[in-house]
C-alpha atoms as a PDB file:
ATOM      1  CA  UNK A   1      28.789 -61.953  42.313  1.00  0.00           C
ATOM      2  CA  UNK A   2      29.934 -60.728  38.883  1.00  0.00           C
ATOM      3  CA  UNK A   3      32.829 -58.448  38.010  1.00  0.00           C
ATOM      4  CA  UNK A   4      31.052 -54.973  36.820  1.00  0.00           C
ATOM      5  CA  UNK A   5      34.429 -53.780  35.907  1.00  0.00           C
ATOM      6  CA  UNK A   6      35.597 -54.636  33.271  1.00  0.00           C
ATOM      7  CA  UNK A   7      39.510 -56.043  32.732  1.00  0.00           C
ATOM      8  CA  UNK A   8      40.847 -52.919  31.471  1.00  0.00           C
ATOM      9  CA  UNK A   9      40.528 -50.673  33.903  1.00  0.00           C
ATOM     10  CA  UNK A  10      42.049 -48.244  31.975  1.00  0.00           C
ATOM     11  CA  UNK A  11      39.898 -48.129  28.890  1.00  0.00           C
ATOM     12  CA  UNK A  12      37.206 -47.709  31.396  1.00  0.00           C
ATOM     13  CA  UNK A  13      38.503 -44.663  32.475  1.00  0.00           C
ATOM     14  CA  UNK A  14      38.512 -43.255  29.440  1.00  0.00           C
ATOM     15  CA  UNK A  15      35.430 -44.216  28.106  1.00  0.00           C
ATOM     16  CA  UNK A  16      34.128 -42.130  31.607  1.00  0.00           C
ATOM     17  CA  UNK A  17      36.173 -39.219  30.390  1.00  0.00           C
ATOM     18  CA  UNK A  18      35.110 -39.206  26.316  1.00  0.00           C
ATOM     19  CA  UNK A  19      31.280 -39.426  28.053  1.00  0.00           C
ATOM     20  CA  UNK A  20      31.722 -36.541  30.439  1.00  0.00           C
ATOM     21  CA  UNK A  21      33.650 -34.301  27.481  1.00  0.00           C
ATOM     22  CA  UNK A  22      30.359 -35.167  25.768  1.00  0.00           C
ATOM     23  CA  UNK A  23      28.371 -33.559  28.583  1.00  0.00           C
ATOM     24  CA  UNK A  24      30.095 -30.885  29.140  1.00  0.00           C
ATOM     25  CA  UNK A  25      30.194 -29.994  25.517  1.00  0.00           C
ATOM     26  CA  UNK A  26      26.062 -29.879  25.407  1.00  0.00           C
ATOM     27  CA  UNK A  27      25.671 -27.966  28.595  1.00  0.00           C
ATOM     28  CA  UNK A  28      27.941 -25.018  27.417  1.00  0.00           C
ATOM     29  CA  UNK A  29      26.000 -24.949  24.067  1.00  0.00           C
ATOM     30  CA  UNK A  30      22.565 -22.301  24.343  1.00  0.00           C
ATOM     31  CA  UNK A  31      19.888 -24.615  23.882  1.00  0.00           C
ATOM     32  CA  UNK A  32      17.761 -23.847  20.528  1.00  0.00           C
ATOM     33  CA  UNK A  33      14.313 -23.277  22.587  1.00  0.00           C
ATOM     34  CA  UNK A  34      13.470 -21.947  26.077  1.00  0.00           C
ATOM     35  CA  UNK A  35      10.133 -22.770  27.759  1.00  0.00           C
ATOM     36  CA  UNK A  36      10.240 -20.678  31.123  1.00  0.00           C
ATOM     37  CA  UNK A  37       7.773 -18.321  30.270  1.00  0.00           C
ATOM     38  CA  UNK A  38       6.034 -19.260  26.916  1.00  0.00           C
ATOM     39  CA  UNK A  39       8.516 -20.752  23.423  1.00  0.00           C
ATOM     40  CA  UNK A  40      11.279 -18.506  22.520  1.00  0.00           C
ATOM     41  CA  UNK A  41      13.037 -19.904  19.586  1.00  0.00           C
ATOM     42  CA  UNK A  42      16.492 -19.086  18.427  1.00  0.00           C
ATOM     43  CA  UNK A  43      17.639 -16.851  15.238  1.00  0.00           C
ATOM     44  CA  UNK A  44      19.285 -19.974  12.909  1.00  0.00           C
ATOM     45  CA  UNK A  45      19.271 -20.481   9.080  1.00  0.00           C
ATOM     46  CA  UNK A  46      16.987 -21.871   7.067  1.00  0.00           C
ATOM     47  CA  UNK A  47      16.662 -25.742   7.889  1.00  0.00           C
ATOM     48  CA  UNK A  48      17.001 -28.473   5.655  1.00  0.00           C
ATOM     49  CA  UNK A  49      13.790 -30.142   4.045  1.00  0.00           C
ATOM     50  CA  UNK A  50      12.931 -32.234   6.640  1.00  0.00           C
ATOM     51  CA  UNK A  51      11.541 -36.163   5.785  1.00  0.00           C
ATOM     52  CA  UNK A  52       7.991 -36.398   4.214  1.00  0.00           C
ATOM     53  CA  UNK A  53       5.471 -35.901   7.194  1.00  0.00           C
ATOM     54  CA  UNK A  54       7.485 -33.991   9.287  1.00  0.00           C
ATOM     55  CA  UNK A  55       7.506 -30.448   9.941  1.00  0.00           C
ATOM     56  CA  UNK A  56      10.642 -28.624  11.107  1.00  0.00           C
ATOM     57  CA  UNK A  57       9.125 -24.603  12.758  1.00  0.00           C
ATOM     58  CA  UNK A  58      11.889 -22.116  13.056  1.00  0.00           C
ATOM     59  CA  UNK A  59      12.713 -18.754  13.950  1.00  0.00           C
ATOM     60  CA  UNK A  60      14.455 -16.647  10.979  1.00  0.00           C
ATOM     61  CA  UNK A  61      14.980 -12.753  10.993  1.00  0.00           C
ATOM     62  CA  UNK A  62      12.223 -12.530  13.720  1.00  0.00           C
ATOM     63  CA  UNK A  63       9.756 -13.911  11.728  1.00  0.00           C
ATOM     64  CA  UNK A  64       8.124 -17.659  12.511  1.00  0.00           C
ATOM     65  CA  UNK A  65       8.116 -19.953   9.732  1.00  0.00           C
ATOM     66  CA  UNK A  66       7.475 -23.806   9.093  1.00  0.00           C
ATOM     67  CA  UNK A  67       9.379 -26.008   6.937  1.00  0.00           C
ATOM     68  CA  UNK A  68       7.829 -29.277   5.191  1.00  0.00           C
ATOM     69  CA  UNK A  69       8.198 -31.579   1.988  1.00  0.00           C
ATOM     70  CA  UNK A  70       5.766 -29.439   0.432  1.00  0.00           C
ATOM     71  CA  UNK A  71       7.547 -25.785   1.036  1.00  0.00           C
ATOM     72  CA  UNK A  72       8.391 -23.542   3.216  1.00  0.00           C
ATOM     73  CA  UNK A  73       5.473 -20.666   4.881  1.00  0.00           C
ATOM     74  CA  UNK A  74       5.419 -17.989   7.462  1.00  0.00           C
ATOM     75  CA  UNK A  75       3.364 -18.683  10.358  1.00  0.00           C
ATOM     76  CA  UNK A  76       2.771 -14.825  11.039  1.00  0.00           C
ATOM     77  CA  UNK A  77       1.219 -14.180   7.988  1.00  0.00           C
ATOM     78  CA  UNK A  78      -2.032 -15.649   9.063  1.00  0.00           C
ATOM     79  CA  UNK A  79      -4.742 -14.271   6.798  1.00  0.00           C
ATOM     80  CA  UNK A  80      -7.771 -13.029   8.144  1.00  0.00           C
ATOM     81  CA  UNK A  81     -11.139 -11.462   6.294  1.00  0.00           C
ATOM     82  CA  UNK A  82     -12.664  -8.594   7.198  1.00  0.00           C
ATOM     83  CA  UNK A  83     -15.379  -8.033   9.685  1.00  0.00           C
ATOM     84  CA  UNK A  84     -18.731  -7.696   8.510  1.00  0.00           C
ATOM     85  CA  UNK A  85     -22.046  -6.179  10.502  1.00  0.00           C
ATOM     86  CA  UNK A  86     -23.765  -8.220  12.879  1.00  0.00           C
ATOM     87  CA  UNK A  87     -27.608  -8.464  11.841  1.00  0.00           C
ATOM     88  CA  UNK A  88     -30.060  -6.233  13.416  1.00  0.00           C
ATOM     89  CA  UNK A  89     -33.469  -6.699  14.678  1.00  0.00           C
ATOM     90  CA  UNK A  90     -36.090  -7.176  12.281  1.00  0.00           C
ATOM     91  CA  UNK A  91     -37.885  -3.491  11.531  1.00  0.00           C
ATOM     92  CA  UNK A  92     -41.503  -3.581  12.248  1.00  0.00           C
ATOM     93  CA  UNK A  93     -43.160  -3.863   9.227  1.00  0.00           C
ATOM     94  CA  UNK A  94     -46.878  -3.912   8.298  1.00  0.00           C
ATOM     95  CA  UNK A  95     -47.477  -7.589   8.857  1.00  0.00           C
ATOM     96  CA  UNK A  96     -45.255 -10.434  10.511  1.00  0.00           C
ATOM     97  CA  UNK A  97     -44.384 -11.579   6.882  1.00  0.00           C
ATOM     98  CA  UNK A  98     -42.402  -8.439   5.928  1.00  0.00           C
ATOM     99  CA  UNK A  99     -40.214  -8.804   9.000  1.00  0.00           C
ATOM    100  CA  UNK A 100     -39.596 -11.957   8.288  1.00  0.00           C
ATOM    101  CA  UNK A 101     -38.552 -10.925   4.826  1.00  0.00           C
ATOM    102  CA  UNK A 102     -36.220  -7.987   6.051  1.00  0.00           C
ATOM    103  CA  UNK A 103     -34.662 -10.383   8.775  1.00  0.00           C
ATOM    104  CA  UNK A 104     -34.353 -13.188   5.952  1.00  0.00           C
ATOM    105  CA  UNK A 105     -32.628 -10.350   3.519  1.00  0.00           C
ATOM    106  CA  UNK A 106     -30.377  -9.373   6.023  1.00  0.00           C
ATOM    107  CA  UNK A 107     -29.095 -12.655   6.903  1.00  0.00           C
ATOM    108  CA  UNK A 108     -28.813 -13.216   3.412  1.00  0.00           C
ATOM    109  CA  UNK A 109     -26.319 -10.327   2.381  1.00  0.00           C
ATOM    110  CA  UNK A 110     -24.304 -10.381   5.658  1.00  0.00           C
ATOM    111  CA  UNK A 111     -23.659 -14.406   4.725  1.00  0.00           C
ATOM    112  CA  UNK A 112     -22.780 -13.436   1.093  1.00  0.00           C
ATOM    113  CA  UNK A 113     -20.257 -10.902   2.333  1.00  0.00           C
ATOM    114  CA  UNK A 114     -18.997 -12.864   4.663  1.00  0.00           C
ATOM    115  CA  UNK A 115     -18.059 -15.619   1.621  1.00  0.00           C
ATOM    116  CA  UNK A 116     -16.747 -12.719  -0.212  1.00  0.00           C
ATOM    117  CA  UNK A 117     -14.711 -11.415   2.411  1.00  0.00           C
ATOM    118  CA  UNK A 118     -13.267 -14.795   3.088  1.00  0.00           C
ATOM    119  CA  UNK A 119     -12.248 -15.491  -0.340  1.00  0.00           C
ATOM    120  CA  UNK A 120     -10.686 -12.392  -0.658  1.00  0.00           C
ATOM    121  CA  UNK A 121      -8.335 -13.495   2.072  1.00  0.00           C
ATOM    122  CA  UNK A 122      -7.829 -16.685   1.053  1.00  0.00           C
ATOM    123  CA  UNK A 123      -9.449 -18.386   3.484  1.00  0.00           C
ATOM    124  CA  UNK A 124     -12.374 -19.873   1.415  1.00  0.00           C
ATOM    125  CA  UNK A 125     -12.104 -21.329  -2.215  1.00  0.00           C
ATOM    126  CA  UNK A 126     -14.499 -20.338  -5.198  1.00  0.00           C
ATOM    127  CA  UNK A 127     -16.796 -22.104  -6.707  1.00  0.00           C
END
């Protein structure tokens, strides 16, 4: 059977020691997220740019914010446009063809607002 000890008992011993310091030193630190109930993560300074194609998301002055090669951005600030009217049912006009138009027209306009809204916010380019 081989010796798992090694000949120096004593530098074992302290090797066990140096490793349990180590331990003891990470439990007493407050971990930098808690998953209980839901993410909370801690108040800390701005992070260092992290490698290309990683993203590094932190918490700073109660705000959320995420932290890549290509800048830094708050995650709160989500744009969003603004709401526009559902369409309506077709008025009865004098023939089938004129409801169709009015029904047509009103899809049409609620669609272009709905591109104009969303560029407004951001959310859509122009072309």
């Amino acid at each position: 059977m081989p010796d798992v000890f090694p000949n120096d008992l004593a530098t074992r011993i302290r090797d066990l020691e140096k490793a349990v310091e180590e331990l003891r030193a990470g439990a007493s630190r407050e971990a930098l997220t808690e998953a209980s109930q839901g993410w909370v993560l801690r108040q800390m300074a701005t992070p260092s740019v992290p490698p290309t194609g990683d993203i590094h998301i932190y918490a700073q002055g109660g705000q959320l914010f995420a932290r890549s090669s290509f800048g830094t951005i708050a995650l709160d600030d989500v744009p969003s446009a603004a709401a526009v009217q559902v369409v309506g049912a077709a008025d009865a006009g004098t023939s089938y063809t004129t409801s169709e138009q009015d029904l047509l027209n009103q899809l049409k306009q609620r669609v272009n607002l709905i591109i104009t809204n969303m560029k407004i916010a951001g959310l859509m380019d122009t072309i």
